[in-house]
Protein backbone atom coordinates (compact mmCIF):
# COMPACT_ATOMS: atom_id res chain seq x y z
CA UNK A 1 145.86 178.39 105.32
CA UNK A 2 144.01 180.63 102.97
CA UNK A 3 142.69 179.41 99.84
CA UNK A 4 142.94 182.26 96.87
CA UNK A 5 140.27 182.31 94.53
CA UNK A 6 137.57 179.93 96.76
CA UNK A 7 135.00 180.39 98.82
CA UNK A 8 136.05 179.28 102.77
CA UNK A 9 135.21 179.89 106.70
CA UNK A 10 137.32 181.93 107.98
CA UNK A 11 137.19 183.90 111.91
CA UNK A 12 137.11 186.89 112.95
CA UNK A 13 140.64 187.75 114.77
CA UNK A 14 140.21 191.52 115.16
CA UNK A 15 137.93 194.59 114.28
CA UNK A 16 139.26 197.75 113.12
CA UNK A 17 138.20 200.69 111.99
CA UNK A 18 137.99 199.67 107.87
CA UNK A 19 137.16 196.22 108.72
CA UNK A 20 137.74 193.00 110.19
CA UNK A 21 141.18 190.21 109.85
CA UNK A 22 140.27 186.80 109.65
CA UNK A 23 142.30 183.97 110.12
CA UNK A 24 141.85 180.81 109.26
CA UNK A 25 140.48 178.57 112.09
CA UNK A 26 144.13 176.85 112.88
CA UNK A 27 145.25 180.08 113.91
CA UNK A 28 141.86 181.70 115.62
CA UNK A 29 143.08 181.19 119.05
CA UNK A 30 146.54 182.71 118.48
CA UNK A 31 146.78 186.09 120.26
CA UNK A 32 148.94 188.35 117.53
CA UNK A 33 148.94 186.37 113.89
CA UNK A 34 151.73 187.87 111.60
CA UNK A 35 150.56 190.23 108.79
CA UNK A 36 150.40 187.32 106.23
CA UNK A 37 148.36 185.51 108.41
CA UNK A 38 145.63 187.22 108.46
CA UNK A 39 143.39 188.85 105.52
CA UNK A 40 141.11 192.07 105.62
CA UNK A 41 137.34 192.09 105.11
CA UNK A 42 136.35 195.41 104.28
CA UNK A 43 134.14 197.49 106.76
CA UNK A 44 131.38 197.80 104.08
CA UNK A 45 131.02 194.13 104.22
CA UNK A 46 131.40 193.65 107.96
CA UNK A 47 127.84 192.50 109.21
CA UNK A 48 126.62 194.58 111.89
CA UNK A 49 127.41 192.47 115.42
CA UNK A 50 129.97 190.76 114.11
CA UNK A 51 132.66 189.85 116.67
CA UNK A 52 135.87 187.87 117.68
CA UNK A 53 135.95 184.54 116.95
CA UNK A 54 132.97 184.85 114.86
CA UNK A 55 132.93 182.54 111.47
CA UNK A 56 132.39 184.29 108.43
CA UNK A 57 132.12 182.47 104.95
CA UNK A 58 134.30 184.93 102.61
CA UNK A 59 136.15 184.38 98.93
CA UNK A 60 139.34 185.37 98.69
CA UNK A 61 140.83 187.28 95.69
CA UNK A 62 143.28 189.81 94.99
CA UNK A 63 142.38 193.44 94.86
CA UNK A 64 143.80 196.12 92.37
CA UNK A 65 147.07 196.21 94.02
CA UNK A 66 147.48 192.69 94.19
CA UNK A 67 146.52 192.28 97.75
CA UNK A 68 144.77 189.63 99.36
CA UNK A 69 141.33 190.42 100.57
CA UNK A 70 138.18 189.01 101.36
CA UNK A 71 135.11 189.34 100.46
CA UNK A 72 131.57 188.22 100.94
CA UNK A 73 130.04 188.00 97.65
CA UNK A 74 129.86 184.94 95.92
CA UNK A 75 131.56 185.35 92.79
CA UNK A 76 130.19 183.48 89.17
CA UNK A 77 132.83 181.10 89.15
CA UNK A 78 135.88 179.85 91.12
CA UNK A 79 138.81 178.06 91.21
CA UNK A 80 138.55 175.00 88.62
CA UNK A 81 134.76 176.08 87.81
CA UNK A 82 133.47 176.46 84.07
CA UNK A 83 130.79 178.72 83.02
CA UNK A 84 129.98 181.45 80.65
CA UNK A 85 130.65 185.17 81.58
CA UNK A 86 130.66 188.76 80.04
CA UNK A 87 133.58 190.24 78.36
CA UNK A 88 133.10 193.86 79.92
CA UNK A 89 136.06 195.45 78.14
CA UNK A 90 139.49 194.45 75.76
CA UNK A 91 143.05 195.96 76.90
CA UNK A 92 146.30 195.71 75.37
CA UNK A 93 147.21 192.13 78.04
CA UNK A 94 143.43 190.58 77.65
CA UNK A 95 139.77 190.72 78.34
CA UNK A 96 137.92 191.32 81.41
CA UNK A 97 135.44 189.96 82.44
CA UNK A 98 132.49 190.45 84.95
CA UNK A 99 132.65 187.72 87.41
CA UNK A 100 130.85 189.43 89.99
CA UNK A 101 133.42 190.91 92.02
CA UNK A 102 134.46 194.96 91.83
CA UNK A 103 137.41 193.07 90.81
CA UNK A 104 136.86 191.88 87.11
CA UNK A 105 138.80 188.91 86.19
CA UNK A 106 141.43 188.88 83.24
CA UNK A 107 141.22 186.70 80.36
CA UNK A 108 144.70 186.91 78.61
CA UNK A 109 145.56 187.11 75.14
CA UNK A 110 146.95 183.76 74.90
CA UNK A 111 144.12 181.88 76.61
CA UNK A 112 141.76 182.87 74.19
CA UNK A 113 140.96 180.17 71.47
CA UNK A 114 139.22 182.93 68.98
CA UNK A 115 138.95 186.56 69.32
CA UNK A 116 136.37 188.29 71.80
CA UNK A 117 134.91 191.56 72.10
CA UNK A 118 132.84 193.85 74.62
CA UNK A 119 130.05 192.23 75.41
CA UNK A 120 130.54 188.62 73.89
CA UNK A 121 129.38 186.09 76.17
CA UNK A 122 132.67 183.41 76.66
CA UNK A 123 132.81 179.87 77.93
CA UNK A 124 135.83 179.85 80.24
CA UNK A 125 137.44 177.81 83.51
CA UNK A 126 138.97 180.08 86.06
CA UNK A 127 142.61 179.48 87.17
CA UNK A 128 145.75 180.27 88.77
CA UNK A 129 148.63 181.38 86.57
CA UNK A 130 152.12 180.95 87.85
CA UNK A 131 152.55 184.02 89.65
CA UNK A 132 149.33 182.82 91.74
CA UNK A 133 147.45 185.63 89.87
CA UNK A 134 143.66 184.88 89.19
CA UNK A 135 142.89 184.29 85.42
CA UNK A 136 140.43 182.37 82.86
CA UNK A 137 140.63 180.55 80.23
CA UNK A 138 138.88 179.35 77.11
CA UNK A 139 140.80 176.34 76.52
CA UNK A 140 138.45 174.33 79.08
CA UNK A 141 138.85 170.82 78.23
CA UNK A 142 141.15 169.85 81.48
CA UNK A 143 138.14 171.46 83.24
CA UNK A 144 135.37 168.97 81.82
CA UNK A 145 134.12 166.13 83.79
CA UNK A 146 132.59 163.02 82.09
CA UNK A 147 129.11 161.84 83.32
CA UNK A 148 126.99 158.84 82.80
CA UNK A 149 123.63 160.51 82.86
CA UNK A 150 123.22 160.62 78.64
CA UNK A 151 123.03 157.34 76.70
CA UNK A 152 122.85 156.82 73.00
CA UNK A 153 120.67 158.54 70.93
CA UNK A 154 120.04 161.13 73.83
CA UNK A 155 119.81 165.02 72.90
CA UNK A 156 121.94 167.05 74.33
CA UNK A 157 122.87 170.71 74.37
CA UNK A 158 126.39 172.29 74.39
CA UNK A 159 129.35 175.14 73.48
CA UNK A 160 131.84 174.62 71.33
CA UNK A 161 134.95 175.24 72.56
CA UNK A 162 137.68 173.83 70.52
CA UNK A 163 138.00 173.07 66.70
CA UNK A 164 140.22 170.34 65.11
CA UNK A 165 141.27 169.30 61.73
CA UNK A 166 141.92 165.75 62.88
CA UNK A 167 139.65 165.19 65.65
CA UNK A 168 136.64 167.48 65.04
CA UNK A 169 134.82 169.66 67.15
CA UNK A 170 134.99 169.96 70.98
CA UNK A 171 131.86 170.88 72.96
CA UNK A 172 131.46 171.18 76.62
CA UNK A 173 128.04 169.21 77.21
CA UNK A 174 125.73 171.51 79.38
CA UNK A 175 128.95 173.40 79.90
CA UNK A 176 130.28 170.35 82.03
CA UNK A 177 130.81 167.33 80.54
CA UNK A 178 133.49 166.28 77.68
CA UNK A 179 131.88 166.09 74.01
CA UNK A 180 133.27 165.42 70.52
CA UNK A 181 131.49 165.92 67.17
CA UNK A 182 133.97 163.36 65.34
CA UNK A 183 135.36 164.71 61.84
CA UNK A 184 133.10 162.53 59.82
CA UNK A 185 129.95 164.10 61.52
CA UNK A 186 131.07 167.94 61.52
CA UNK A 187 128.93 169.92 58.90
CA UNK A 188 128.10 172.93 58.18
CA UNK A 189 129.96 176.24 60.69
CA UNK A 190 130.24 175.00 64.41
CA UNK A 191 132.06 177.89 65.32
CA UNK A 192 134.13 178.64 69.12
CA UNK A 193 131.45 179.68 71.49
CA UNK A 194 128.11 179.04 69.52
CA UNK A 195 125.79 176.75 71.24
CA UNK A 196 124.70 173.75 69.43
CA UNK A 197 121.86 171.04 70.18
CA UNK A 198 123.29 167.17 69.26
CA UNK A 199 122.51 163.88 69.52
CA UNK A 200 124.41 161.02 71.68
CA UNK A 201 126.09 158.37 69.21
CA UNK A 202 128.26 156.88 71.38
CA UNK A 203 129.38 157.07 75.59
CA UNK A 204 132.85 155.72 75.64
CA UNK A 205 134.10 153.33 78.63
CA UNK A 206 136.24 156.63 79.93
CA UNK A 207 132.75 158.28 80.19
CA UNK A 208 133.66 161.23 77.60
CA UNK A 209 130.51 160.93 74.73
CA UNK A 210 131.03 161.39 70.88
CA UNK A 211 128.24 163.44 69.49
CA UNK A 212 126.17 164.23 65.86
CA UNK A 213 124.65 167.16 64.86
CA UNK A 214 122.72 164.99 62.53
CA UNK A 215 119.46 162.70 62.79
CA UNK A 216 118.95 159.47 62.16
CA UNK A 217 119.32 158.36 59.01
CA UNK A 218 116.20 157.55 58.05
CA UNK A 219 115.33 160.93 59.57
CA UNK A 220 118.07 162.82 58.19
CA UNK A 221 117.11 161.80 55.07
CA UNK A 222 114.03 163.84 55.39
CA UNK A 223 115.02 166.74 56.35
CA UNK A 224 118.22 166.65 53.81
CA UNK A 225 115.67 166.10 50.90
CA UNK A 226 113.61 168.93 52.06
CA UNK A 227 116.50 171.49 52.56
CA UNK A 228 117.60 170.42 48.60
CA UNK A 229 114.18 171.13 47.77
CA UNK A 230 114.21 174.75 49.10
CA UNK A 231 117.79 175.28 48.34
CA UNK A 232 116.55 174.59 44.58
CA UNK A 233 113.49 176.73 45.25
CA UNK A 234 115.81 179.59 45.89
CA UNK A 235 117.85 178.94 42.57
CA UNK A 236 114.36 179.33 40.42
CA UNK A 237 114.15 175.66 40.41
CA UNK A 238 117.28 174.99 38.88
CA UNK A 239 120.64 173.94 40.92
CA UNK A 240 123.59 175.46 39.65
CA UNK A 241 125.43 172.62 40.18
CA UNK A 242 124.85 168.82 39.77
CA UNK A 243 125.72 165.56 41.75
CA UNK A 244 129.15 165.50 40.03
CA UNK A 245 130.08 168.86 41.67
CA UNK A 246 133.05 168.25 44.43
CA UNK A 247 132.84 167.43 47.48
CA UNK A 248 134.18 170.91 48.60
CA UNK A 249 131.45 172.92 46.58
CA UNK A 250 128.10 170.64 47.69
CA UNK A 251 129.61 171.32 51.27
CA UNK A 252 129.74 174.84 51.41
CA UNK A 253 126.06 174.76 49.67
CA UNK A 254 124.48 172.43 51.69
CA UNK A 255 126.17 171.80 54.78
CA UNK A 256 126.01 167.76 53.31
CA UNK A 257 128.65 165.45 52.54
CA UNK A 258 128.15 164.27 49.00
CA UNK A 259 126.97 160.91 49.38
CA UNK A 260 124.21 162.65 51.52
CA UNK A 261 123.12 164.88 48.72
CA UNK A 262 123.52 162.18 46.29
CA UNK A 263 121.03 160.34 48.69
CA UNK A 264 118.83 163.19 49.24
CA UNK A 265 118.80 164.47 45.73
CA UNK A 266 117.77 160.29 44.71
CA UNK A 267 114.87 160.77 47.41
CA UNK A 268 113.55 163.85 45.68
CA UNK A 269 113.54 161.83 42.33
CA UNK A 270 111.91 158.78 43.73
CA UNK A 271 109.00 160.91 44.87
CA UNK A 272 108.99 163.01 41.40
CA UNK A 273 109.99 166.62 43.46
CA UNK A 274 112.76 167.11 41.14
CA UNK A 275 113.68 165.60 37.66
CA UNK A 276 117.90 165.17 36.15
CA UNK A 277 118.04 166.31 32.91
CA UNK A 278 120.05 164.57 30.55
CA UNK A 279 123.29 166.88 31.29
CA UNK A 280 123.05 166.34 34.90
CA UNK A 281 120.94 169.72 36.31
CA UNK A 282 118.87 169.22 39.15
CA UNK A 283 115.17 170.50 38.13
CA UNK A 284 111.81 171.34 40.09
CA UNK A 285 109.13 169.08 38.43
């Protein structure tokens, strides 16, 4: 049987002028194989001695006209595979993108999970849609695999794939494995497709791993007290807004939750950085 959109070892049954049919091996010993048992290597791809019976490791795909052909370039990705390719142009069904092949594969509208454009590089799984036509995707996660090669407080590097309102974000460990920034540790932009380093908080029994984009606290707190400190800098030395701002606004200005500026801003003071005047602003000493 052939295997669309993987790599297999096929034989030679015949050579022809533009080429060579291969079967596959259960049929390599039948005399005439019917025309859909059999698939065409091109002649510019036919190595030179090649004959009858011969094996030949080939991928098969479909060509412009929806034909099944083989070839013996190794494409970027197959069948089930996740990795990041090329968007080479946008149409009015999809993307394409360069997968190696003089065949680019389509990326349809629907199976994007944010808008692409030419030359965007996209994390995507490659597939079979249900008229057995090639086809990626960017929704990846049934693609993942877990691992148990991180443990806790590991760092780890990832794409986000996938944002949630009540889960968090999504990230496909070394563009593999099954990640989660939980809600309650998402700050700041983690937009679809940007890579982001993390840290390992937790590997759950199922093997998927939940993920910070934070430090330690102790840490954290550091590097929170000097990002207020610059952030204040920038504002010649005065805040425009104090620790009873809302949580929305000391979000979107510092990529902190509040108790974490509250804490950072109370680190600043303890060292006498900053002072709080008596209506609340946040002041360089």
């Amino acid at each position: 049987m052939f295997n669309l959109a993987q790599m297999q070892t096929l034989y030679v049954e015949k050579l022809v002028e533009f080429g060579a049919y291969l079967v596959p091996e259960e049929l390599k010993d039948k005399k005439v194989p019917a025309a859909n048992e059999h698939v065409l290597l091109p002649k510019k791809q036919v190595a030179e001695g090649l004959k009858r019976g011969d094996a030949v490791d080939v991928f098969l795909y479909l060509d412009s006209a929806d034909r099944l052909i083989a070839t013996t370039v190794t494409p970027k990705l197959s069948l089930g595979q996740v990795g990041r390719l090329t968007v080479k142009q946008v149409t009015k069904i999809g993307a394409f993108l360069d997968w190696g092949l003089e065949k680019d594969l389509l990326l349809p509208f629907r199976e994007q999970t944010s808008k692409v454009s030419e030359g965007d590089e996209v994390l995507v799984a490659v597939y079979l849609d249900k008229s057995s036509r090639i086809c990626s995707t960017m929704n990846v996660y049934p693609y993942l695999t877990t691992t148990d090669k991180y443990k806790k407080d590991d760092k780890v590097t990832g794409t986000v794939y996938q944002t949630s309102d009540n889960f968090g974000v999504f990230v496909a460990i070394d563009d593999m494995y099954q990640g989660l920034i939980p809600k309650r540790e998402v700050y700041g932009k983690c937009e679809i497709g940007s890579t982001i380093e993390a840290r390992v908080i937790n590997v759950r029994t199922d093997g998927k791993i939940d993920l910070s984009i934070r430090e330690k606290s102790h840490l954290q707190a550091e590097a929170d007290s000097e990002k207020i400190l610059e952030l204040i800098k920038s504002y010649d030395g005065v805040l425009p807004f104090t620790e009873k701002a809302s949580p929305e606004v000391i979000t979107r200005e510092t990529g902190m939750s509040k108790n974490e500026f509250k804490k950072a801003v109370g680190h600043l003071y303890k060292n006498r950085k900053i002072e709080i005047t008596f209506d609340g602003k946040i002041k360089l000493i």
